[in-house]
Each structure stands twice: as C-alpha cells, then as structure tokens.
PDB file of N, CA and C in Angstrom:
ATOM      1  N   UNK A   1     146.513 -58.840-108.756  1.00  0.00           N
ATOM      2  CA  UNK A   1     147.563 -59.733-108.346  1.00  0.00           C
ATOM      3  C   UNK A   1     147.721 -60.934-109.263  1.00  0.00           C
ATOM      4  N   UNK A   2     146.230 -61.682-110.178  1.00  0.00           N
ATOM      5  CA  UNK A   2     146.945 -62.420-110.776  1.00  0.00           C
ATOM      6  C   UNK A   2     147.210 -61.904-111.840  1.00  0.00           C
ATOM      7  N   UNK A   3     147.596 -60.844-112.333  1.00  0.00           N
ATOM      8  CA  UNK A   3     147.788 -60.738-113.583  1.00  0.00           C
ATOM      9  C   UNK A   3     149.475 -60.152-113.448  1.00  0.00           C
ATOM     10  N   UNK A   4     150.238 -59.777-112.142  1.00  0.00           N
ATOM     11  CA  UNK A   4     151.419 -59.931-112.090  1.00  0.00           C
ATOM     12  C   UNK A   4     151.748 -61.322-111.685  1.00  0.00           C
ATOM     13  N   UNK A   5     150.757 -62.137-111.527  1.00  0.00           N
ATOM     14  CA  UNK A   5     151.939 -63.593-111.291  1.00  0.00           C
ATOM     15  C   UNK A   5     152.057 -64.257-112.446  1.00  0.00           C
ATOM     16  N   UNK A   6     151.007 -63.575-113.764  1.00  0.00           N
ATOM     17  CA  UNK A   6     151.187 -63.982-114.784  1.00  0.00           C
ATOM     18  C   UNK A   6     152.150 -63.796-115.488  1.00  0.00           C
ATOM     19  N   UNK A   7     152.515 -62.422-115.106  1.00  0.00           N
ATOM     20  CA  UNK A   7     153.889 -61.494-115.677  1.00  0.00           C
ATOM     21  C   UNK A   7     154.631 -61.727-114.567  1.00  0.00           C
ATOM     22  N   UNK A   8     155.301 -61.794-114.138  1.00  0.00           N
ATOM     23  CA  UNK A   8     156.465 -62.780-112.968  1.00  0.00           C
ATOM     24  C   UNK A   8     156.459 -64.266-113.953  1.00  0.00           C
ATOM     25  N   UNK A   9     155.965 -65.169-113.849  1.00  0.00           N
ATOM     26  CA  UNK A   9     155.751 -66.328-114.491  1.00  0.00           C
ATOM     27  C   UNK A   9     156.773 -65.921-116.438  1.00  0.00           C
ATOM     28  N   UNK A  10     156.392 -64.941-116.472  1.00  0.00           N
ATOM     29  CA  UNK A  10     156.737 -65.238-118.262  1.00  0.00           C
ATOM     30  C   UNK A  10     158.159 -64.625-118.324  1.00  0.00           C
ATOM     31  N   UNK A  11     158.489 -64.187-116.979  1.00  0.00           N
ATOM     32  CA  UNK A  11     160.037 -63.669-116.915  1.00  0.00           C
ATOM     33  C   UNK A  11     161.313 -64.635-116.409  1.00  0.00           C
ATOM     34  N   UNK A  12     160.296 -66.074-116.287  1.00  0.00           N
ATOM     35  CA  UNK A  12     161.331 -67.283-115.890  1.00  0.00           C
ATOM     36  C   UNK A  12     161.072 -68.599-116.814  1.00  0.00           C
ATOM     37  N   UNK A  13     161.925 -68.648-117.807  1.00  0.00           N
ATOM     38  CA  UNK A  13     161.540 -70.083-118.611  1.00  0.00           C
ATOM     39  C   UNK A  13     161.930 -70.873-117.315  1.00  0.00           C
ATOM     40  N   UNK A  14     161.339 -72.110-118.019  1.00  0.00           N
ATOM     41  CA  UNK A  14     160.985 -73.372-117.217  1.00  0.00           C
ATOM     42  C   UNK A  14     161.500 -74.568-118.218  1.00  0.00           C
ATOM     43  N   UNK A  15     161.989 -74.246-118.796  1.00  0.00           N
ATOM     44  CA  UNK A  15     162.848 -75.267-120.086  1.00  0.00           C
ATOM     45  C   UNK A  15     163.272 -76.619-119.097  1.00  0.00           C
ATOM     46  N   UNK A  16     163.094 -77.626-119.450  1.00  0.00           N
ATOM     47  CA  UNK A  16     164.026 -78.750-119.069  1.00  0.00           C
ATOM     48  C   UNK A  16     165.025 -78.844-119.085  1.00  0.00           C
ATOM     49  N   UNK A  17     165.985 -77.848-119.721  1.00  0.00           N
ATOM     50  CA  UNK A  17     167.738 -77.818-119.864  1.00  0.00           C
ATOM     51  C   UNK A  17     167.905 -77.302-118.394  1.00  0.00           C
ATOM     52  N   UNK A  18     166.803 -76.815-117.524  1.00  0.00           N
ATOM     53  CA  UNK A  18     167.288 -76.429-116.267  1.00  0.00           C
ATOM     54  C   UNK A  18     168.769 -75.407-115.825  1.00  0.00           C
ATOM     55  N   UNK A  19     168.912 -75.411-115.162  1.00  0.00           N
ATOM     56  CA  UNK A  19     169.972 -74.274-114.503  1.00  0.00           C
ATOM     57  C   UNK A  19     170.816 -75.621-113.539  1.00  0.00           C
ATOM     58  N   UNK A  20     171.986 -74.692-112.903  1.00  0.00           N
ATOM     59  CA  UNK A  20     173.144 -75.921-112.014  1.00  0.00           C
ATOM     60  C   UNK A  20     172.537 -75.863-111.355  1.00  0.00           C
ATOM     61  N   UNK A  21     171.570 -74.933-110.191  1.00  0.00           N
ATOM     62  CA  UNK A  21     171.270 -74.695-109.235  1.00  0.00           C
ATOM     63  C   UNK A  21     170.699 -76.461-108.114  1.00  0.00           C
ATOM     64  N   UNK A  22     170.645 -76.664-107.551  1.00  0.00           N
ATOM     65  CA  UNK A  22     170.711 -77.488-105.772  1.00  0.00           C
ATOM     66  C   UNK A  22     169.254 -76.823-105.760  1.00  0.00           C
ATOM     67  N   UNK A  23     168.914 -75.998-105.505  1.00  0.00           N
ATOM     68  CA  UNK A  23     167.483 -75.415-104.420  1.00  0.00           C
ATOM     69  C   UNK A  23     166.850 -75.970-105.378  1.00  0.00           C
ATOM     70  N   UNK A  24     165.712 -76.812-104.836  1.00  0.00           N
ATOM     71  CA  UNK A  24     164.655 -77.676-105.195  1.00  0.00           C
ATOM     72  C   UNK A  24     163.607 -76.296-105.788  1.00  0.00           C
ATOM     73  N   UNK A  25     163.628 -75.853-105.193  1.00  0.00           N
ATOM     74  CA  UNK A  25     162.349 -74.904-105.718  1.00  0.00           C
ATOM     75  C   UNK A  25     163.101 -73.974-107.208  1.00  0.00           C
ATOM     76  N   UNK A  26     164.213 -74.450-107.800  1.00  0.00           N
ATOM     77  CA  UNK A  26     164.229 -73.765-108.707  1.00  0.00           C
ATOM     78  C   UNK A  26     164.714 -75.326-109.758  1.00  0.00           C
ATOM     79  N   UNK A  27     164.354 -76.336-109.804  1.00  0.00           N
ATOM     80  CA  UNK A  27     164.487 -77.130-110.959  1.00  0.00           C
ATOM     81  C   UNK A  27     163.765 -76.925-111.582  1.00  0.00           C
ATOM     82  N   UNK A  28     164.176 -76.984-112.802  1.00  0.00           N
ATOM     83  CA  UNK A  28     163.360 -76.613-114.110  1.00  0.00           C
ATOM     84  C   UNK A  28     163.716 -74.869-115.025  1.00  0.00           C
ATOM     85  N   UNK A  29     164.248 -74.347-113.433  1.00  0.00           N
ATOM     86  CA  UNK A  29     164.284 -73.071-113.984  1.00  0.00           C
ATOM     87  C   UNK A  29     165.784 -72.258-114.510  1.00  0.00           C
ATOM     88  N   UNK A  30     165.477 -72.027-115.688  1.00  0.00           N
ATOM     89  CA  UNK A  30     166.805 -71.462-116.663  1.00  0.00           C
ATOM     90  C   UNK A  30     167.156 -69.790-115.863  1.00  0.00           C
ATOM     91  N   UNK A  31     168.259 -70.561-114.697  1.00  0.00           N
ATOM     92  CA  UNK A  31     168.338 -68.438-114.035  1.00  0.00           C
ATOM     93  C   UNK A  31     168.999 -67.487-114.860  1.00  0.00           C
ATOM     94  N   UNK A  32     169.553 -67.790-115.920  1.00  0.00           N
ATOM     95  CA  UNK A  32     169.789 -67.398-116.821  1.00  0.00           C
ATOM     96  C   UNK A  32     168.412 -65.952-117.777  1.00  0.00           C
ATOM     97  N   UNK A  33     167.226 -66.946-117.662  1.00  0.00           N
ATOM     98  CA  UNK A  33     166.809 -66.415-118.373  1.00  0.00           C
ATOM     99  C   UNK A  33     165.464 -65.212-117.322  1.00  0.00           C
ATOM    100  N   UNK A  34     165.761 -65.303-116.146  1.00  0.00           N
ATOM    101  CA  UNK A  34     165.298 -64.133-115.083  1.00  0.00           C
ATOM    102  C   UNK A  34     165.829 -63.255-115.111  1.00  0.00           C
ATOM    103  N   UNK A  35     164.817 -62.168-115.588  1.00  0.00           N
ATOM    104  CA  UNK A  35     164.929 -61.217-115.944  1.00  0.00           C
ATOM    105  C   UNK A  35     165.087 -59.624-114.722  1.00  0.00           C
ATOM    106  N   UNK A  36     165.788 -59.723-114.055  1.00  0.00           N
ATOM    107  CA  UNK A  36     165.104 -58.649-112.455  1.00  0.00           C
ATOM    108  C   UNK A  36     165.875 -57.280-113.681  1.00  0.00           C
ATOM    109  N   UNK A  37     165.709 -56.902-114.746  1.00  0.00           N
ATOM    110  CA  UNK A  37     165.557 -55.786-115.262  1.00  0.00           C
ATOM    111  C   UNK A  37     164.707 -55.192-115.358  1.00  0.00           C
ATOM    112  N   UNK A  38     163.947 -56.139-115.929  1.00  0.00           N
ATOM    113  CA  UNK A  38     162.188 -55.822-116.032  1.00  0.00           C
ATOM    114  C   UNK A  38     161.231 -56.866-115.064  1.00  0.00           C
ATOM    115  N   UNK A  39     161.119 -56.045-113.969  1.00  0.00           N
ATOM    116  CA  UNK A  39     160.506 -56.570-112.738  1.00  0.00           C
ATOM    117  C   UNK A  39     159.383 -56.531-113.055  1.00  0.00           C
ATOM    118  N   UNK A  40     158.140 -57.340-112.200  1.00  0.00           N
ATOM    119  CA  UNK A  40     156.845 -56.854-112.344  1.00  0.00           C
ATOM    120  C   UNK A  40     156.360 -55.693-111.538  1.00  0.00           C
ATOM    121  N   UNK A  41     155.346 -55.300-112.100  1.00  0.00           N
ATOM    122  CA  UNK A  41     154.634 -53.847-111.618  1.00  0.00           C
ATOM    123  C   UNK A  41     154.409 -54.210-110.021  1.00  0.00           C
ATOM    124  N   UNK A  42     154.364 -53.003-109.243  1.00  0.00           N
ATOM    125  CA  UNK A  42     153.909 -53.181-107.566  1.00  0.00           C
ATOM    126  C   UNK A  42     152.569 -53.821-107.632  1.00  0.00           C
ATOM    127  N   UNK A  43     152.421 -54.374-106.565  1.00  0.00           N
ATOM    128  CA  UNK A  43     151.157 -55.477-106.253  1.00  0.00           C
ATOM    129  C   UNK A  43     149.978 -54.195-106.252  1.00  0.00           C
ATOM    130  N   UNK A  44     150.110 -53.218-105.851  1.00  0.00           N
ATOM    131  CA  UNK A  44     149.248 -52.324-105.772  1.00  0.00           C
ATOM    132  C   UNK A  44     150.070 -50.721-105.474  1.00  0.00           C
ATOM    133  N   UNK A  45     149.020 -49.883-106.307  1.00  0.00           N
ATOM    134  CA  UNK A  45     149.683 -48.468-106.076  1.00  0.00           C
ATOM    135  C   UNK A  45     150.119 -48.237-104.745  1.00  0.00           C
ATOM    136  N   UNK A  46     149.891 -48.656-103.796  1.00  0.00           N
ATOM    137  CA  UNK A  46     150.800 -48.139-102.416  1.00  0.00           C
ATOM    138  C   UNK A  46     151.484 -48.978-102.062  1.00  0.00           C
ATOM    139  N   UNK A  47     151.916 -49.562-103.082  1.00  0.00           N
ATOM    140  CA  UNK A  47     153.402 -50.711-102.715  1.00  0.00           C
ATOM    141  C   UNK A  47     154.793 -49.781-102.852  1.00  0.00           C
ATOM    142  N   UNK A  48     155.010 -49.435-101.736  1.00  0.00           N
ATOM    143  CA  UNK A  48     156.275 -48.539-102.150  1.00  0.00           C
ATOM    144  C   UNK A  48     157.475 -49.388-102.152  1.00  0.00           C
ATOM    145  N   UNK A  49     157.555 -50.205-102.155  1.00  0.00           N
ATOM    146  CA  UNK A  49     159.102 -51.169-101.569  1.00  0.00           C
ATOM    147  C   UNK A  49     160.072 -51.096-102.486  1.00  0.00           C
ATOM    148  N   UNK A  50     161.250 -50.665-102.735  1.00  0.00           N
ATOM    149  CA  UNK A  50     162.143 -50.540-103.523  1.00  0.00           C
ATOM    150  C   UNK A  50     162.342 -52.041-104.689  1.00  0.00           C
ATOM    151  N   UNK A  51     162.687 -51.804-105.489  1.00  0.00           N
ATOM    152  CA  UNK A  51     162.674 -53.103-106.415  1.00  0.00           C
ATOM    153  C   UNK A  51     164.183 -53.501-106.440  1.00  0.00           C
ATOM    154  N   UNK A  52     163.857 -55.052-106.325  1.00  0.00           N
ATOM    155  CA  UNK A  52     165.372 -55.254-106.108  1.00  0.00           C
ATOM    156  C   UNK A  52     166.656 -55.308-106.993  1.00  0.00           C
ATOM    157  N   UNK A  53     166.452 -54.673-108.391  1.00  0.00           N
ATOM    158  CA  UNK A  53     166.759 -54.293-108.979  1.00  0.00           C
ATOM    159  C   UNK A  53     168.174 -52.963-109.000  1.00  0.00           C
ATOM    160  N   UNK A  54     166.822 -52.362-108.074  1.00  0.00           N
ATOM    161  CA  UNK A  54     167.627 -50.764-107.238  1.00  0.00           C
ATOM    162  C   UNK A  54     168.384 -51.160-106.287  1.00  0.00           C
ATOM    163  N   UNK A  55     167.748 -52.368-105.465  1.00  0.00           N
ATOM    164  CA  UNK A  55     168.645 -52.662-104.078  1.00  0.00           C
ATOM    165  C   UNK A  55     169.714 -53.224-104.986  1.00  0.00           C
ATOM    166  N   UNK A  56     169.933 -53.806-105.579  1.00  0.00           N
ATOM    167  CA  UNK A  56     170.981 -54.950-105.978  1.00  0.00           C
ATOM    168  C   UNK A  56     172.121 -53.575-106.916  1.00  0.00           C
ATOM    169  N   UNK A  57     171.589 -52.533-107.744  1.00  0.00           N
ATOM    170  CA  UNK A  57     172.367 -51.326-107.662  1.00  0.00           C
ATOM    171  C   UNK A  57     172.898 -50.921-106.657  1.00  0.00           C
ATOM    172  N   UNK A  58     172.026 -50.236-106.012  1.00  0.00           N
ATOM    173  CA  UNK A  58     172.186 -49.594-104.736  1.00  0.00           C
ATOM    174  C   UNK A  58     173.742 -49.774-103.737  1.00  0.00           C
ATOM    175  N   UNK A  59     173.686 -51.276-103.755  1.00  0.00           N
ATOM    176  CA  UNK A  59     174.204 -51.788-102.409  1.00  0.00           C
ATOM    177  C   UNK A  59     175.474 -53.068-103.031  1.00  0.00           C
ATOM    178  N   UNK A  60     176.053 -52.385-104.914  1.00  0.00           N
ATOM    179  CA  UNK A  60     176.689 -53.014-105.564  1.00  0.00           C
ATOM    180  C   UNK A  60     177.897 -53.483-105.082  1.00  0.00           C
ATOM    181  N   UNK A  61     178.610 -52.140-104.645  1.00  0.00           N
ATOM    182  CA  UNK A  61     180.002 -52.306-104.160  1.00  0.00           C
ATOM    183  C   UNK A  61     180.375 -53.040-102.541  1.00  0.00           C
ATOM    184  N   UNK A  62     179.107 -53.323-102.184  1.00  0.00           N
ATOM    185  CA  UNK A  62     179.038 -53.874-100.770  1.00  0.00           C
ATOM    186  C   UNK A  62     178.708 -55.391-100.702  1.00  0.00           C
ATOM    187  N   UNK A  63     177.731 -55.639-102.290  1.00  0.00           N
ATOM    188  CA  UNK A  63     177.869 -56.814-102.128  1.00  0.00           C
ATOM    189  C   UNK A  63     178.794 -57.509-102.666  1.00  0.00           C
ATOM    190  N   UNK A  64     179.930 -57.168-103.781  1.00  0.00           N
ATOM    191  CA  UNK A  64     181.271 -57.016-104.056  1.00  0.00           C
ATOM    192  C   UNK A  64     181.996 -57.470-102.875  1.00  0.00           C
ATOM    193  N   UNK A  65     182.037 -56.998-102.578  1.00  0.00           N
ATOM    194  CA  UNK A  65     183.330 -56.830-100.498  1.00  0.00           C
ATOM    195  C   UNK A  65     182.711 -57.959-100.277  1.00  0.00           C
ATOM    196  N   UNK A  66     181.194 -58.214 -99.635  1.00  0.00           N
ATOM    197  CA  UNK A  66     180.621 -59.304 -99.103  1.00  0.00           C
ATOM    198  C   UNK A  66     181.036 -60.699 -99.949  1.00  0.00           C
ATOM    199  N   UNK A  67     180.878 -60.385-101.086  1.00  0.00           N
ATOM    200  CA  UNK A  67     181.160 -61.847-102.037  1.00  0.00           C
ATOM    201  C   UNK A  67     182.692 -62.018-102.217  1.00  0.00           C
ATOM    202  N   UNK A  68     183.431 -61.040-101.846  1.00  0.00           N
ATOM    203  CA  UNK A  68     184.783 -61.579-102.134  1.00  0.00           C
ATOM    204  C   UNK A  68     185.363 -62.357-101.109  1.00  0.00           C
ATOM    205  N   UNK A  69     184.483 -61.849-100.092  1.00  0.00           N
ATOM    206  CA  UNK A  69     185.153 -62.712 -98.566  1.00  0.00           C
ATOM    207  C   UNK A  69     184.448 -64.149 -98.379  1.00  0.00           C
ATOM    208  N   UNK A  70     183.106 -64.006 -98.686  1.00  0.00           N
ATOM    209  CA  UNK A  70     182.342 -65.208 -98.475  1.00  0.00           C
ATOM    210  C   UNK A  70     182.940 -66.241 -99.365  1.00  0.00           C
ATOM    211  N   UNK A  71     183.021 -65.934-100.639  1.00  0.00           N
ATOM    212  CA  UNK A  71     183.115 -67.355-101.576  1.00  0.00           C
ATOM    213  C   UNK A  71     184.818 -67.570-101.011  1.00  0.00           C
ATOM    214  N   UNK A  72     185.419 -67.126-100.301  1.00  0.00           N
ATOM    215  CA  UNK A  72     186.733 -68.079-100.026  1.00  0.00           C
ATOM    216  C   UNK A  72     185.968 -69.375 -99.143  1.00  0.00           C
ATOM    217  N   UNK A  73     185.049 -69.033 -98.483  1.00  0.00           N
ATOM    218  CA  UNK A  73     184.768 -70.534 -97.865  1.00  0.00           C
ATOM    219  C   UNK A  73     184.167 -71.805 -98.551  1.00  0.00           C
ATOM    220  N   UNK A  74     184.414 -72.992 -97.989  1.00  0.00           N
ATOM    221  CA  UNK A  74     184.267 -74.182 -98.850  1.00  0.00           C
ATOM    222  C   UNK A  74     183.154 -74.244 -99.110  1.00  0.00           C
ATOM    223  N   UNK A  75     182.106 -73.875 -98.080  1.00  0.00           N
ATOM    224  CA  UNK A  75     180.767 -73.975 -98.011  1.00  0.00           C
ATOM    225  C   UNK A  75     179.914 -73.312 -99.424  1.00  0.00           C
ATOM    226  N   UNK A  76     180.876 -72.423 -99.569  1.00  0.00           N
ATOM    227  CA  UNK A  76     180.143 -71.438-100.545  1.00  0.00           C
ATOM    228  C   UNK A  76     180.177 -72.187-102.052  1.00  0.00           C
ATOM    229  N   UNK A  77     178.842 -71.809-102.340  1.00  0.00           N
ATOM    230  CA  UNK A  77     178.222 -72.145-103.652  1.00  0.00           C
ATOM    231  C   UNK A  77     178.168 -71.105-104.481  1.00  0.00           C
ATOM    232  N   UNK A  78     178.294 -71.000-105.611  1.00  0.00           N
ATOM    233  CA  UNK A  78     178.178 -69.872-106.681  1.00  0.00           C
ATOM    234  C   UNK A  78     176.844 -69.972-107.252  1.00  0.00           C
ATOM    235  N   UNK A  79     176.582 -71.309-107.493  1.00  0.00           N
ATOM    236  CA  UNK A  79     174.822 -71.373-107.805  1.00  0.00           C
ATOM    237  C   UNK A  79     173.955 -70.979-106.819  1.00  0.00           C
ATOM    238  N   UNK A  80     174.466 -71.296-105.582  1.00  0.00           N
ATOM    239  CA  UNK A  80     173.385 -71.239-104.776  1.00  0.00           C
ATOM    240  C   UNK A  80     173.231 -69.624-103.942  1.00  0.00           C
ATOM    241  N   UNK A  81     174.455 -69.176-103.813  1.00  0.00           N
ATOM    242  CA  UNK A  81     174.921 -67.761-102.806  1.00  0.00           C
ATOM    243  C   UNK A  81     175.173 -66.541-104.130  1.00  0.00           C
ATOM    244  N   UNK A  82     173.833 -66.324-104.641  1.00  0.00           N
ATOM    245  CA  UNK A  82     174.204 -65.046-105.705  1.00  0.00           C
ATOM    246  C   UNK A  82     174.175 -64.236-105.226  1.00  0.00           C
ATOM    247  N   UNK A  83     173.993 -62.710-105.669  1.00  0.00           N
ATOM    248  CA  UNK A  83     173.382 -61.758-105.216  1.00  0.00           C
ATOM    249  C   UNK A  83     172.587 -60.983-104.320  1.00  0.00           C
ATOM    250  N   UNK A  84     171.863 -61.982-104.986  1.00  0.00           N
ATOM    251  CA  UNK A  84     170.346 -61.356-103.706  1.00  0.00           C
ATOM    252  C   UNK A  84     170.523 -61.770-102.530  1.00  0.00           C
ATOM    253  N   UNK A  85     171.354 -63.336-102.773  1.00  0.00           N
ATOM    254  CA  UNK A  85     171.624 -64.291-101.259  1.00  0.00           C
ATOM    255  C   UNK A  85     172.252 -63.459-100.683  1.00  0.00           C
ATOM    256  N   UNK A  86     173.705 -62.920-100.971  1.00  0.00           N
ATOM    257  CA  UNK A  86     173.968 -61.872-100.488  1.00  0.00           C
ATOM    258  C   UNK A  86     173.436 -60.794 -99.852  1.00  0.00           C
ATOM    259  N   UNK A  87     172.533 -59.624-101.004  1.00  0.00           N
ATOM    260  CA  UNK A  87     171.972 -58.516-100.548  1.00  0.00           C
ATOM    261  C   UNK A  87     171.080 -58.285 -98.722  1.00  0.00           C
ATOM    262  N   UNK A  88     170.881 -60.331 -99.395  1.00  0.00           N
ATOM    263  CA  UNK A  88     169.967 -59.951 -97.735  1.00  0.00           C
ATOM    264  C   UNK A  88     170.860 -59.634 -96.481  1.00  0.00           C
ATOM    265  N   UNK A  89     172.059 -60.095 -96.949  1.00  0.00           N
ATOM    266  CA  UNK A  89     172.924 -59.467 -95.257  1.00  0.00           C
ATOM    267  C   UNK A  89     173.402 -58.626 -95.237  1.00  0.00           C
ATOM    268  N   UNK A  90     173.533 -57.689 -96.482  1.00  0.00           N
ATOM    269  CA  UNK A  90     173.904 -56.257 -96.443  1.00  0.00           C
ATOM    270  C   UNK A  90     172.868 -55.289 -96.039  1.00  0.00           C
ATOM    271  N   UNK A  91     171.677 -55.905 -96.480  1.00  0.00           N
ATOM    272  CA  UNK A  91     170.492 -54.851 -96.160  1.00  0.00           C
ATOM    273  C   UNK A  91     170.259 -55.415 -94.201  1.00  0.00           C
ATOM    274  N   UNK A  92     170.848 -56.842 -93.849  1.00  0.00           N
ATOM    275  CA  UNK A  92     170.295 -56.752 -92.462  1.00  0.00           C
ATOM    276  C   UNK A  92     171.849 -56.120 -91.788  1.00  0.00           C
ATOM    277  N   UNK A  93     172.771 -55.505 -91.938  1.00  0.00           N
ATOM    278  CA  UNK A  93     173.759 -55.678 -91.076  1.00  0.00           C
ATOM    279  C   UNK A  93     174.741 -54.215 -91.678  1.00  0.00           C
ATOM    280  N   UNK A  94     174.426 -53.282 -90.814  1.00  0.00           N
ATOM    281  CA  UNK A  94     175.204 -51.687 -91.858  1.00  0.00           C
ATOM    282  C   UNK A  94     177.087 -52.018 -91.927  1.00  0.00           C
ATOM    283  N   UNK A  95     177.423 -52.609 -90.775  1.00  0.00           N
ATOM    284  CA  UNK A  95     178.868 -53.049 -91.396  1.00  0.00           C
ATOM    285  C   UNK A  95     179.189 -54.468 -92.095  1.00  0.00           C
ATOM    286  N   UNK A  96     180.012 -54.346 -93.367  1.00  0.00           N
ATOM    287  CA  UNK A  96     180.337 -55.373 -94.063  1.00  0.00           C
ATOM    288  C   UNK A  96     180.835 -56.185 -93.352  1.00  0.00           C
ATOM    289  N   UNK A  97     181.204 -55.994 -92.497  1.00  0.00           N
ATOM    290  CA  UNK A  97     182.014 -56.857 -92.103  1.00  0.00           C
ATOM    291  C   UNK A  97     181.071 -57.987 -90.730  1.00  0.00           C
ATOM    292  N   UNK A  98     180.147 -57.168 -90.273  1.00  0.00           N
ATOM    293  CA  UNK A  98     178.836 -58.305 -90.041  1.00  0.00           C
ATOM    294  C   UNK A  98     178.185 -58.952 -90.632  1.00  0.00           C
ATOM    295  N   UNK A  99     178.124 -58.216 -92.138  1.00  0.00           N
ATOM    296  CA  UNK A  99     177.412 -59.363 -92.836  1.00  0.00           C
ATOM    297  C   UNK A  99     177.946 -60.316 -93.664  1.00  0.00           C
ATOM    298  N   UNK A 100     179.149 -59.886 -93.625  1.00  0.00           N
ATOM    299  CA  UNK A 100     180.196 -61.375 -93.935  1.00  0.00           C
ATOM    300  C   UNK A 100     179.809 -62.170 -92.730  1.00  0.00           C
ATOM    301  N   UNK A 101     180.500 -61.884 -91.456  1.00  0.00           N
ATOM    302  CA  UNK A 101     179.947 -63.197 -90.562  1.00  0.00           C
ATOM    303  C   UNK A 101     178.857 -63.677 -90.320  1.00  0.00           C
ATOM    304  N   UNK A 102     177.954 -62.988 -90.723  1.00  0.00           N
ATOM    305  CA  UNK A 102     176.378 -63.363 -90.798  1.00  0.00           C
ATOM    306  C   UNK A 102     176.402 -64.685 -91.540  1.00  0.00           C
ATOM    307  N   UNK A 103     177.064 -64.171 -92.952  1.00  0.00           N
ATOM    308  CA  UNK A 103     176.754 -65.002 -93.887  1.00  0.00           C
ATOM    309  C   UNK A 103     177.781 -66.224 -93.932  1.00  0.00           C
ATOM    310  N   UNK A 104     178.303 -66.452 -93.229  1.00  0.00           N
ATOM    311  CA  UNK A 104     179.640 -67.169 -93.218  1.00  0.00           C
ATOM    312  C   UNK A 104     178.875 -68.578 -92.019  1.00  0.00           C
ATOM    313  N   UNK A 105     177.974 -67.802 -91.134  1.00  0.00           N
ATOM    314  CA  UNK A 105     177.900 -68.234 -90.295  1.00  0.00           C
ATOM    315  C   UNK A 105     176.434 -69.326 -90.329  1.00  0.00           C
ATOM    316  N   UNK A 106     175.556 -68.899 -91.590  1.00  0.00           N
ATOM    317  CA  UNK A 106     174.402 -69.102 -92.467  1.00  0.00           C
ATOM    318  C   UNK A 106     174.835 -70.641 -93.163  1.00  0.00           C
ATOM    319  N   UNK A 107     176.055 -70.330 -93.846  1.00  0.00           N
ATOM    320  CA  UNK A 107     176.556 -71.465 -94.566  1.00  0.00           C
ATOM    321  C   UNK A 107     176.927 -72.280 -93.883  1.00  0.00           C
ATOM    322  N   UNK A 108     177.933 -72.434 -92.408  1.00  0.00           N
ATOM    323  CA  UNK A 108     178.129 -72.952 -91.294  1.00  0.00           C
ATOM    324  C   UNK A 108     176.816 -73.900 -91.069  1.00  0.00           C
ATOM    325  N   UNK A 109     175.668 -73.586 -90.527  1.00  0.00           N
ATOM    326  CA  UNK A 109     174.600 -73.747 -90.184  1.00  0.00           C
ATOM    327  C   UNK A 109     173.641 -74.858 -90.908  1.00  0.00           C
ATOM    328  N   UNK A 110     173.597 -74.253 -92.256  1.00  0.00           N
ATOM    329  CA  UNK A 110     172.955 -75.252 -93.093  1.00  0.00           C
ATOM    330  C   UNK A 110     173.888 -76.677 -93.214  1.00  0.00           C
ATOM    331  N   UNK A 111     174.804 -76.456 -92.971  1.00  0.00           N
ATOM    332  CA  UNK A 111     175.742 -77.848 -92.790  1.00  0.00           C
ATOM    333  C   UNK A 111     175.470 -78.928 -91.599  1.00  0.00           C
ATOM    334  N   UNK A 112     174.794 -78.436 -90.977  1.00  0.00           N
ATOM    335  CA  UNK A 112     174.332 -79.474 -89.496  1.00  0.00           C
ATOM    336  C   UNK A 112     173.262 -80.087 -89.561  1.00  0.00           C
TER     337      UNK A 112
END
C-alpha cells in the first residue's frame, strides 16, 4: 500500500501555479496534470473494483445527459462538478433523470 500512494502521489503535480479549483483539499494541485489513464495498481490482488477510468468510459454518454442538464444551474461549477462529481449519481441512480435531481438537489444543499 505504500508503494501505490507513492505512485498515486507522482500522478498529481503539486506545482504552485495550482488549478481554479474552490475544494480546499485540492490547492496546490495542477488537475490538469492527473492522470486517471494510468491509474494505480489494485491495493491488493483481490481488489476487484472497476477503475474509474472504465466507469468514467462506461457510463460516458450518461454522464453527457447528466452534465448537460446540471450545468444550466447557477449553482453549478465547472471546476468543482467534473466528471467523477457526476459519475457518482449515475452509478447511484439507474434513471438519468434521478440523477440529475439528485445532483441538482446536492448543489441546492451545499448552499445552506
């Protein structure tokens, strides 16, 4: 395990030119230069969990639909609501159209 957090670690510069990104836990970090092509290896041989790589294939044209509806709202951030932010309500919700309001309703939320 530490020798994938070593390799995780060398797939995210940390440059001071930083990224636009708001989420505190990513200042410093160029998202630019994260790499989810070349993921790190499973934590262990019986890590079967799909890499999100595949999910973010997988589940392309859905998160498409999902992002075209979400970013009409004001709430929505482009730095902050990528992909993956996405993926997670496609993978929790089998119609698009729940996980638009999921996610609609997420952004709602963090506003209070």
């Amino acid at each position: 395990p530490i020798q994938n957090h070593a390799a995780s670690s060398a797939l995210v510069s940390t440059s001071a030119s930083a990224s636009a990104s708001s989420w505190p836990w990513m200042k410093g970090v160029d998202g630019a230069a994260i790499n989810v092509s070349n993921p790190i290896d499973p934590v262990t041989e019986n890590d079967e969990r799909p890499l999100v790589k595949d999910l973010l294939r997988e589940h392309r044209e859905r998160i498409d639909k999902v992002t075209a509806e979400v970013s009409k709202d004001a709430l929505y951030d482009q730095t902050k609501h990528d992909d993956l932010w996405i993926l997670r309500y496609c993978l929790s919700h089998k119609k698009s159209k729940n996980a638009i309001a999921a996610a609609k309703s997420a952004l709602d939320f963090r506003t209070k």
